[in-house]
C-alpha atoms as a PDB file:
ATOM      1  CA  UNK A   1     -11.911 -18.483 -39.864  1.00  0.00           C
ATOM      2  CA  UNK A   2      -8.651 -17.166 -38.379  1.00  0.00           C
ATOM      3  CA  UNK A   3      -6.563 -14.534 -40.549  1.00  0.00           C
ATOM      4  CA  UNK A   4      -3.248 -15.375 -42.115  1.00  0.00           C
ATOM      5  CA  UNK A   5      -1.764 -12.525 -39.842  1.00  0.00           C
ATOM      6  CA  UNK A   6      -3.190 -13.882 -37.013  1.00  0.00           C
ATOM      7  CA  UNK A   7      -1.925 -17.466 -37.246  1.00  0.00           C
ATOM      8  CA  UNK A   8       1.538 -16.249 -37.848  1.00  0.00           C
ATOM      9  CA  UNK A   9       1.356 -14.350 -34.472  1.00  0.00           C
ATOM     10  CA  UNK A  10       0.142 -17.264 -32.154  1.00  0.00           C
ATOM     11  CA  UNK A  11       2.803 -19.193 -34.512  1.00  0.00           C
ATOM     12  CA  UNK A  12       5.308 -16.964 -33.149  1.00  0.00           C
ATOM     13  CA  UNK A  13       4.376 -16.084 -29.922  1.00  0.00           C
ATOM     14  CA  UNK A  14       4.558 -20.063 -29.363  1.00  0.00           C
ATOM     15  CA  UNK A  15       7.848 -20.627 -30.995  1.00  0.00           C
ATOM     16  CA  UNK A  16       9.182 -17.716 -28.859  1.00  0.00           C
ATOM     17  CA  UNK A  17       7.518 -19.061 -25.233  1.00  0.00           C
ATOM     18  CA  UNK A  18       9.680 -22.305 -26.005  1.00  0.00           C
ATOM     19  CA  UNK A  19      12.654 -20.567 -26.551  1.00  0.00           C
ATOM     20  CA  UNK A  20      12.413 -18.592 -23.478  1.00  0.00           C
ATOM     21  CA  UNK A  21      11.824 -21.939 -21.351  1.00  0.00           C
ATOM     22  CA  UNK A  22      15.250 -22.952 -22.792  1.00  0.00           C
ATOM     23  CA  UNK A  23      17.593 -20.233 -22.920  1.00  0.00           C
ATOM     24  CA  UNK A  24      18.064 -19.478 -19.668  1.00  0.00           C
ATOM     25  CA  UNK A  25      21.057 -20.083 -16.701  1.00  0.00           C
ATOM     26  CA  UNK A  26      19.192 -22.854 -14.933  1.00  0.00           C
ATOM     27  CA  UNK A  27      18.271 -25.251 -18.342  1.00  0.00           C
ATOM     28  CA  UNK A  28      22.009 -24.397 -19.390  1.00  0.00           C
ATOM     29  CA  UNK A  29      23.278 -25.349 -16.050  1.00  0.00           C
ATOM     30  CA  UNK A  30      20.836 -28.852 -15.818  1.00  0.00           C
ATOM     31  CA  UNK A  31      22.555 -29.876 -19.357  1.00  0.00           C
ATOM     32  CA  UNK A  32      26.298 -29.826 -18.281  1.00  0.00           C
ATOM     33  CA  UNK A  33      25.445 -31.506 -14.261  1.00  0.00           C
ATOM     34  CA  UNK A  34      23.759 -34.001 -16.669  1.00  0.00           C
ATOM     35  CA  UNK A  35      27.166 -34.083 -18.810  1.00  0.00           C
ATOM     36  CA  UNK A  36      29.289 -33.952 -15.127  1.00  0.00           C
ATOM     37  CA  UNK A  37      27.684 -36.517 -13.695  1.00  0.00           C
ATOM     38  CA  UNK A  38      27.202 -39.098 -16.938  1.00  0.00           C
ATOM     39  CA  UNK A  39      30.603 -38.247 -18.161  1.00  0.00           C
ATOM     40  CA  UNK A  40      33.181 -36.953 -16.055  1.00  0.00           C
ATOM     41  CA  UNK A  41      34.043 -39.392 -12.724  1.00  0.00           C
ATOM     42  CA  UNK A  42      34.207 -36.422 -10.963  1.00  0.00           C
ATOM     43  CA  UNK A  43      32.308 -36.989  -6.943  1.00  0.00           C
ATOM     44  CA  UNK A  44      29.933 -33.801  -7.745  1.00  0.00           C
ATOM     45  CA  UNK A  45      28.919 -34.299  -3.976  1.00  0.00           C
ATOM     46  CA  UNK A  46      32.664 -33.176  -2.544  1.00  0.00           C
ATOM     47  CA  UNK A  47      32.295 -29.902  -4.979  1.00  0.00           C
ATOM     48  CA  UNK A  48      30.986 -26.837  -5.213  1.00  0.00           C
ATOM     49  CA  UNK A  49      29.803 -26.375  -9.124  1.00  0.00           C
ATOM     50  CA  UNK A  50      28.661 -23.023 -10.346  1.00  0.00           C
ATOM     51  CA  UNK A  51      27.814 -21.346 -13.509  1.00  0.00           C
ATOM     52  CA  UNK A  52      29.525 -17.968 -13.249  1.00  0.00           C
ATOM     53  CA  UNK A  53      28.274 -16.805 -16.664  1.00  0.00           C
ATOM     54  CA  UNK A  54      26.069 -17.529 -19.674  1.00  0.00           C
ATOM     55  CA  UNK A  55      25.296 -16.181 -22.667  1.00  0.00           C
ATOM     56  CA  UNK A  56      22.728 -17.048 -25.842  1.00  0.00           C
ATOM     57  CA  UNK A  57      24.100 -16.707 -29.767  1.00  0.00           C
ATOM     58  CA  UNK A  58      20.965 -18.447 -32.158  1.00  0.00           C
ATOM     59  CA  UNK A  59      21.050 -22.336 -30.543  1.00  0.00           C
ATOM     60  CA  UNK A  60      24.191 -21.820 -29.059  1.00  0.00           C
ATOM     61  CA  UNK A  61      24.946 -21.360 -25.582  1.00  0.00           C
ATOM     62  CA  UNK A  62      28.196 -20.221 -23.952  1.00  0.00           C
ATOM     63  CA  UNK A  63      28.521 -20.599 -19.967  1.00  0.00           C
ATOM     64  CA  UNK A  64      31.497 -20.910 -17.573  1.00  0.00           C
ATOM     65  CA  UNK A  65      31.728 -22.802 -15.081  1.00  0.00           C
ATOM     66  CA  UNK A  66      33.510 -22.713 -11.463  1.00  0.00           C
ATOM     67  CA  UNK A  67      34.770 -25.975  -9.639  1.00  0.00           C
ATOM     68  CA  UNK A  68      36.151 -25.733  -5.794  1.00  0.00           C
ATOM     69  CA  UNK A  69      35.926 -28.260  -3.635  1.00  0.00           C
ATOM     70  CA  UNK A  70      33.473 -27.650  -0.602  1.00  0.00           C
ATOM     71  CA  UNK A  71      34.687 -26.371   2.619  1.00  0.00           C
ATOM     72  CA  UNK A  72      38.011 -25.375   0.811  1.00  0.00           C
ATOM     73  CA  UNK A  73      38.494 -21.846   2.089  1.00  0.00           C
ATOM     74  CA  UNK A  74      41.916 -21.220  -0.366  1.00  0.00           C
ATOM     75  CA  UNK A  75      40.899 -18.871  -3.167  1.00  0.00           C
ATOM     76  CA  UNK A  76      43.264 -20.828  -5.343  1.00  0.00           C
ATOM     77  CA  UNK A  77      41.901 -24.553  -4.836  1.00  0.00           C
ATOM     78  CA  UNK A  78      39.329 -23.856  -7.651  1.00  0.00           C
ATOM     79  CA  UNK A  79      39.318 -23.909 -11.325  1.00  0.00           C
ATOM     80  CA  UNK A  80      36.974 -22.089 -14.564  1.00  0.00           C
ATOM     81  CA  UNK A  81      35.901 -24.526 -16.903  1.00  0.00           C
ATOM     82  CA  UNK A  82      34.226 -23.136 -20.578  1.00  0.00           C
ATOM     83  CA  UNK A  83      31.286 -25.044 -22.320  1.00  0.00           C
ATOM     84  CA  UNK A  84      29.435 -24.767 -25.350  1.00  0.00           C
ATOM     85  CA  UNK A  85      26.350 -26.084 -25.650  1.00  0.00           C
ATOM     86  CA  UNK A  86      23.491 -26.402 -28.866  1.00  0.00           C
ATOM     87  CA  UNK A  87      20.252 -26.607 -28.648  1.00  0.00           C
ATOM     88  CA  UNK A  88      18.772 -30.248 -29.749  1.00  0.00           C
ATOM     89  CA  UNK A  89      15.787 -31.590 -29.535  1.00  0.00           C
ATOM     90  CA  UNK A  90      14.387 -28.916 -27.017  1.00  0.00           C
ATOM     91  CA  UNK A  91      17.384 -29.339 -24.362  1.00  0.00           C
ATOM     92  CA  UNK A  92      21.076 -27.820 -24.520  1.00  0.00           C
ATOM     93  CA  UNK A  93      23.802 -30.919 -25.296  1.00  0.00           C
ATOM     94  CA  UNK A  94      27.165 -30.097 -24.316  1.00  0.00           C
ATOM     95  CA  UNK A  95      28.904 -30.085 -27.347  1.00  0.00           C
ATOM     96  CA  UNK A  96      32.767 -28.764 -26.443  1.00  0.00           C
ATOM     97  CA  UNK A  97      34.441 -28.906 -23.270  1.00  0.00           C
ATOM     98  CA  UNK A  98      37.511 -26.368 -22.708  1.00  0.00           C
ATOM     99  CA  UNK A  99      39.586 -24.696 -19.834  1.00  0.00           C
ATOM    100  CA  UNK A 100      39.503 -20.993 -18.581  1.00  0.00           C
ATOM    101  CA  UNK A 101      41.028 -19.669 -21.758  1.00  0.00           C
ATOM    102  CA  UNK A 102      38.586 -21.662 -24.091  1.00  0.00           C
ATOM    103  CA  UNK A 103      41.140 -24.349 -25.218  1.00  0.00           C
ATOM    104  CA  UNK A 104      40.184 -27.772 -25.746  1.00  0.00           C
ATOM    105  CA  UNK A 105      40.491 -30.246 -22.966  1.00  0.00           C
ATOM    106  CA  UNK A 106      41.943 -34.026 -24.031  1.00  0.00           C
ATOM    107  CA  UNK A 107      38.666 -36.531 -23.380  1.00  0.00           C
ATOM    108  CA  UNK A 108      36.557 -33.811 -23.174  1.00  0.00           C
ATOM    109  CA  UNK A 109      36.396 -31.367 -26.026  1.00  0.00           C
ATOM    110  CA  UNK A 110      34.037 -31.438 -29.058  1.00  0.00           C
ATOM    111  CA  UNK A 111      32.881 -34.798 -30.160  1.00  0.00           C
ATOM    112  CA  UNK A 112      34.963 -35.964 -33.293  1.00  0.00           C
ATOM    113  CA  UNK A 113      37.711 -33.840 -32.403  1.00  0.00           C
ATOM    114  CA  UNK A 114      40.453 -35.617 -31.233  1.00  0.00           C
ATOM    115  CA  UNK A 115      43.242 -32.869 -31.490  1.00  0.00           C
ATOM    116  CA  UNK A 116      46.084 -32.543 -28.530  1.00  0.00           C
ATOM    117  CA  UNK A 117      48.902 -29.855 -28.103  1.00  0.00           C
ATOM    118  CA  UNK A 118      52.250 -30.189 -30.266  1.00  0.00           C
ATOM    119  CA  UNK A 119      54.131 -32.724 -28.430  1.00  0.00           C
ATOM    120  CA  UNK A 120      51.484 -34.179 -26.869  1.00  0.00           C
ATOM    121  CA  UNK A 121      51.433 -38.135 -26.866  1.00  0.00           C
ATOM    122  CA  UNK A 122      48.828 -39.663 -27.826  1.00  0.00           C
ATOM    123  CA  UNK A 123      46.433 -40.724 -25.698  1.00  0.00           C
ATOM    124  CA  UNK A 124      44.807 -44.345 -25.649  1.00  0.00           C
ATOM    125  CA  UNK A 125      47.433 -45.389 -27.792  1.00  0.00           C
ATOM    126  CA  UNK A 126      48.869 -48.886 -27.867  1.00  0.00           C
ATOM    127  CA  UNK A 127      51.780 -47.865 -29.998  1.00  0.00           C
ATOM    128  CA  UNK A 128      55.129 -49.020 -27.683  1.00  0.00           C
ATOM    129  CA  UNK A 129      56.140 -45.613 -26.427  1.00  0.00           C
ATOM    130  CA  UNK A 130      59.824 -44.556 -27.622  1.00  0.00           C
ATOM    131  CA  UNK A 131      63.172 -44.603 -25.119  1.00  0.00           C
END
């Protein structure tokens, strides 16, 4: 018969081997090309997509991403984007979308949110627009 101390060490050793296989650069970076090419439009063949940076809070993951289009030598012809994934299910699900400096981008941020600049029209809206 296996001791109670025991059981909670296998328990934990396996709990911890599964979250090692997920928090990582290359299971973060599978998630949002999943999310890129389901989602976006974008033609992920004529760019060059890199994850510049990730980092792990509890089931939350935090990476940046760099878009430049290949064989574009101009340092300027790229941009950052910012993700934020969660853990669900045993994968990471993009679950906010924003630019360099973290904001929100429109059709792409957090699902449910729906929030656009001051001043911003609306988008999708079939509301005449004003003269």
């Amino acid at each position: 018969m296996f001791r109670p101390t025991v059981v909670l060490c296998l328990t934990i050793l396996i709990v911890t081997g599964c979250a090692d296989r997920l928090h990582n650069k290359e299971q973060v970076q599978k998630a949002i090309l999943d999310r890129l090419e389901s989602r976006s439009g974008l033609d992920l063949k004529q760019l060059d997509v890199t994850t510049t940076s990730v980092s792990f809070e509890k089931n939350k993951a935090y990476a940046t991403v760099a878009f430049h289009p290949k064989g574009d030598p101009a340092v300027n012809s790229g941009m950052a984007v910012k993700y934020t994934l969660e853990e669900q299910g045993g994968k990471w699900v993009v679950v906010n979308v924003g630019d360099s400096q973290g904001h929100n981008m429109a059709g792409h941020g957090s699902m449910g949110s729906n929030t656009l600049p001051p001043g911003h029209p609306q988008l999708n809206s079939t509301a005449p627009k004003a003269k």
